[in-house]
Protein backbone atom coordinates (compact mmCIF):
# COMPACT_ATOMS: atom_id res chain seq x y z
CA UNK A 1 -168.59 8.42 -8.27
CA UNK A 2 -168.62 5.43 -6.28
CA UNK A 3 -171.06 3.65 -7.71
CA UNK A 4 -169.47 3.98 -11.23
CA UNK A 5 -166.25 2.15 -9.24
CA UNK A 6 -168.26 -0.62 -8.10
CA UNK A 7 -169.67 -0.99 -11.43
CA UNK A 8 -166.86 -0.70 -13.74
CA UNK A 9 -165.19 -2.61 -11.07
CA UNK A 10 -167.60 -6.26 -11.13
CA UNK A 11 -167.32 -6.69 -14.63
CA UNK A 12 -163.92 -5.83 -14.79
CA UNK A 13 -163.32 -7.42 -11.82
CA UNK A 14 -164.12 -10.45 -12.35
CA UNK A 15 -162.47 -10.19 -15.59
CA UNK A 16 -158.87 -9.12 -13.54
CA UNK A 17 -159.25 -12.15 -11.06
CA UNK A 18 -159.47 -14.84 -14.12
CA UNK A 19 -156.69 -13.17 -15.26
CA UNK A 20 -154.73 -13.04 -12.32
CA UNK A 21 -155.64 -16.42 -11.14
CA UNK A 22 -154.24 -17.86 -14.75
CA UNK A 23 -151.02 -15.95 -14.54
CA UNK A 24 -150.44 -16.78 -11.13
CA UNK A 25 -150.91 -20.84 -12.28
CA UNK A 26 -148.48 -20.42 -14.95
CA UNK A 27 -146.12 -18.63 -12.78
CA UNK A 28 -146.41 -21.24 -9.94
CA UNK A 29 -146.35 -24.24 -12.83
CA UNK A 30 -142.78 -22.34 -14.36
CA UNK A 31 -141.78 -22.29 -10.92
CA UNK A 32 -141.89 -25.74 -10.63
CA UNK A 33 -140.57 -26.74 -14.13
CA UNK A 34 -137.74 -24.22 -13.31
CA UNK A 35 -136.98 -26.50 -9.66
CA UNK A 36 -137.27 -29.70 -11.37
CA UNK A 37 -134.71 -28.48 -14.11
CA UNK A 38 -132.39 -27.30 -10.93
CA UNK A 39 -132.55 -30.33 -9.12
CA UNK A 40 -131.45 -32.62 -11.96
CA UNK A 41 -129.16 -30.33 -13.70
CA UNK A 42 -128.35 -28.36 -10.62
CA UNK A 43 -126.08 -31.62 -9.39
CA UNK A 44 -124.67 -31.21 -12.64
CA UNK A 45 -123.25 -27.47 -12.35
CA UNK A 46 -122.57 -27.79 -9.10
CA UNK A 47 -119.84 -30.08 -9.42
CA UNK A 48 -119.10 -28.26 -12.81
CA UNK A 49 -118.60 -24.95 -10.43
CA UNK A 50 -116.38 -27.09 -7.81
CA UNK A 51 -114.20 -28.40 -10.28
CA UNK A 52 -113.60 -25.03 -11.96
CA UNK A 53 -113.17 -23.11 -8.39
CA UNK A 54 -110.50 -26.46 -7.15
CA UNK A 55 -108.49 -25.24 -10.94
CA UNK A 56 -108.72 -21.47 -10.08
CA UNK A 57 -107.59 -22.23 -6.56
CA UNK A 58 -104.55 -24.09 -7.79
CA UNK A 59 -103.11 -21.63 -10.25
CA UNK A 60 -103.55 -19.21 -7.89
CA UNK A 61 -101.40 -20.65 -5.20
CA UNK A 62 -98.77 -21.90 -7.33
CA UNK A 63 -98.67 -18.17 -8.78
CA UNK A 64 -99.04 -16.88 -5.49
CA UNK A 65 -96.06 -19.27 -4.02
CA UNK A 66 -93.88 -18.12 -6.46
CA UNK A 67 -94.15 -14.75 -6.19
CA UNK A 68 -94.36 -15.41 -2.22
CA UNK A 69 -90.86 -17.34 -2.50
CA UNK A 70 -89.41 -14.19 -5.01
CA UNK A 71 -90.80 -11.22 -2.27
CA UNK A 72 -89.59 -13.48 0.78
CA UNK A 73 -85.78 -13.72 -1.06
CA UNK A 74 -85.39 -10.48 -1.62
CA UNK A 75 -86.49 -8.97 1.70
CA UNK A 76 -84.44 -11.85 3.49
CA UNK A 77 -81.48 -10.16 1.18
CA UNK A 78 -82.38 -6.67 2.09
CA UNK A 79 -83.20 -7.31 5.76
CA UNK A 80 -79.51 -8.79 5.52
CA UNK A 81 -77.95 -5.66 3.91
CA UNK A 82 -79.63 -3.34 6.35
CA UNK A 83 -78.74 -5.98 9.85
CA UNK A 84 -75.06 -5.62 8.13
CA UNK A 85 -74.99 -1.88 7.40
CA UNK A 86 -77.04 -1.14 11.02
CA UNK A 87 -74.10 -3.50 12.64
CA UNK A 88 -71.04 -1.60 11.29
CA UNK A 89 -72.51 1.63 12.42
CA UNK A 90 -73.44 0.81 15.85
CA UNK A 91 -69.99 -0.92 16.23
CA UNK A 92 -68.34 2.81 14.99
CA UNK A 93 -71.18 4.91 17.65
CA UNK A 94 -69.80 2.11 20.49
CA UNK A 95 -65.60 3.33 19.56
CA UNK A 96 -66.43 6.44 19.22
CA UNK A 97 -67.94 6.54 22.74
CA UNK A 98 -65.58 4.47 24.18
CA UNK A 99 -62.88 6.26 23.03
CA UNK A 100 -64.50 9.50 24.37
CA UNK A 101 -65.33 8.66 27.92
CA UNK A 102 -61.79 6.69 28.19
CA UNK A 103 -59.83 9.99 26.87
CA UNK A 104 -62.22 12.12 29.32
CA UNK A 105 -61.62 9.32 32.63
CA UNK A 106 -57.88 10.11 31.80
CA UNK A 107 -58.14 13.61 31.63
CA UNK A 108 -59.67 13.23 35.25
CA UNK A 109 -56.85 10.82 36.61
CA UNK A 110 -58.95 7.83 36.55
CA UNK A 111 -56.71 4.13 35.99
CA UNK A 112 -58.00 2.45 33.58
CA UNK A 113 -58.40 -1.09 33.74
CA UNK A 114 -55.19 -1.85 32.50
CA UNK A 115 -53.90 0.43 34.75
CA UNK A 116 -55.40 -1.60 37.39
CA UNK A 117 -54.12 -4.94 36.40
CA UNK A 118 -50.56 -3.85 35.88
CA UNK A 119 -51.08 -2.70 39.62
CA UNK A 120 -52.09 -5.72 40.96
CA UNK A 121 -49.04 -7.82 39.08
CA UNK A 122 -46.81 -5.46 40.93
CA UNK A 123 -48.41 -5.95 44.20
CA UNK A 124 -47.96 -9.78 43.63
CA UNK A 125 -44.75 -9.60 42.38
CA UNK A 126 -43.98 -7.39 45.63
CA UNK A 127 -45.54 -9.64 48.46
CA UNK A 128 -43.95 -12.96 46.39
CA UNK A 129 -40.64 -10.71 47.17
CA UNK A 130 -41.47 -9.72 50.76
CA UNK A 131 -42.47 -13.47 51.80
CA UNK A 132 -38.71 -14.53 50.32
CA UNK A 133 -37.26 -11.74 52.35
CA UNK A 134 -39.24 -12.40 55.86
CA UNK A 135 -37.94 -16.51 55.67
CA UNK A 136 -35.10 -16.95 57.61
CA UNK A 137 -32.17 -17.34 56.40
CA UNK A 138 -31.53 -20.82 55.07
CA UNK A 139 -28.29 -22.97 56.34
CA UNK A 140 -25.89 -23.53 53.66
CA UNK A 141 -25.36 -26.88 52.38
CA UNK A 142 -23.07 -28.87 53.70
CA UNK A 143 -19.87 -28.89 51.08
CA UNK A 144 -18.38 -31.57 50.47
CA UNK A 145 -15.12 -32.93 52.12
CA UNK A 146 -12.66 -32.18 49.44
CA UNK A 147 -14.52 -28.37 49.11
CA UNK A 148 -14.02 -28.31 53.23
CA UNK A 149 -10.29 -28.79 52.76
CA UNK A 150 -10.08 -26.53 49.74
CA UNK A 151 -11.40 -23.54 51.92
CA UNK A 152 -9.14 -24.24 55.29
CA UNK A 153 -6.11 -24.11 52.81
CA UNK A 154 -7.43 -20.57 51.26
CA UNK A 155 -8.16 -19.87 54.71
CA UNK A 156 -4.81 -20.36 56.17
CA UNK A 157 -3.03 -18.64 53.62
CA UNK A 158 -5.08 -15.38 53.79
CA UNK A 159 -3.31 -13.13 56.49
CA UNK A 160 -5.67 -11.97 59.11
CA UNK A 161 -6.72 -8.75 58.92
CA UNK A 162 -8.02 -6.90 62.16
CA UNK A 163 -10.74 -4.56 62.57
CA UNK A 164 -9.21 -1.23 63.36
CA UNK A 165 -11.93 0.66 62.50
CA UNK A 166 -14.30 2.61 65.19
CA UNK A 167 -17.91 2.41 65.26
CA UNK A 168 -19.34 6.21 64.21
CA UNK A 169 -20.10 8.79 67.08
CA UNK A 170 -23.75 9.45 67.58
CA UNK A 171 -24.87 12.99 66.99
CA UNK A 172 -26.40 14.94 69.96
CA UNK A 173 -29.96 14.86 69.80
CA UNK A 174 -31.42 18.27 70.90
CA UNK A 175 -33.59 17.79 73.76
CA UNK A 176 -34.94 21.24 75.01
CA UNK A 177 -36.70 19.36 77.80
CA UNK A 178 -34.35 17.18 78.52
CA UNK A 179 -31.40 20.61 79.21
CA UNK A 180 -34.21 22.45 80.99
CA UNK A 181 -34.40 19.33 83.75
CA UNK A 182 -30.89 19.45 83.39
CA UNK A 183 -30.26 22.83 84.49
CA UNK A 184 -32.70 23.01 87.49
CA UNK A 185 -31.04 20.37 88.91
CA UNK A 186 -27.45 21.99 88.73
């Protein structure tokens, strides 16, 4: 069997390697037609391609901007509605609480704040008082002459009136101590 390969083989063979040899010269030869034809029209489509991809490009962002400006207006509008709605509610939880926990700090006898202040006016109002009241007395003005003669002649023609009243007795004052000592010594 093997030496029916090698024969059918060398005439064959040689046959298969022309053949070969032939294709592979018009492949590399179509190779080379097929880079020549790149280079000068390959310039060509190139810029062709770069122009067409620049237009694409375009379009697309100026689509792309205004739909971008349309989605950005209306969730700027929505993300307004919601900070508005979210705002009112969270202002309601805070009087709600508020008003709970001040109803419950009264229930406990807690002052309020107000309470507080209307506290502290009083104790200004009272020390303001209490520093007028510790000054001592201040001299009355001198009157004038005419007023000085004025009050002799009211004076003079007031009758006198004497003090016939007695001061009040003093009450005993229990003094258990004081009657024991008292009777030991009598």
């Amino acid at each position: 069997m093997g030496k029916k390969l090698n024969a059918l083989s060398n005439g064959e063979d040689q046959n298969l390697s022309e053949a070969i040899r032939a294709s592979a010269q018009q492949i590399w030869q179509a190779g080379l037609g097929a880079f020549n034809v790149a280079e000068q029209e390959g310039g060509k489509l190139f810029s062709k391609l770069v122009k067409d991809g620049m237009d694409i490009e375009k379009r697309t962002r100026h689509l792309t901007g205004i739909k971008l400006h349309d989605v950005s207006e209306s969730v700027s509008k929505m993300a307004r509605d919601v900070n508005r709605q979210t705002t009112g509610s969270w202002e309601k939880i805070e009087k709600v609480f508020e008003d709970r926990v001040a109803k419950t700090l009264a229930t406990l006898g807690v002052p309020t704040s107000k309470d507080l202040h209307a506290l502290s006016r009083k104790i200004e109002e009272l020390s303001v008082h209490v520093g007028q009241l510790s000054k001592p007395a201040a001299r009355p003005a001198a009157k004038p002459a005419a007023a000085r003669s004025v009050a002799k002649k009211v004076a003079a023609a007031k009758p006198a009136v004497k003090a016939t009243a007695k001061p009040a007795a003093r009450p005993a004052a229990k003094r258990p101590a004081a009657k024991a000592a008292a009777s030991k010594r009598a």
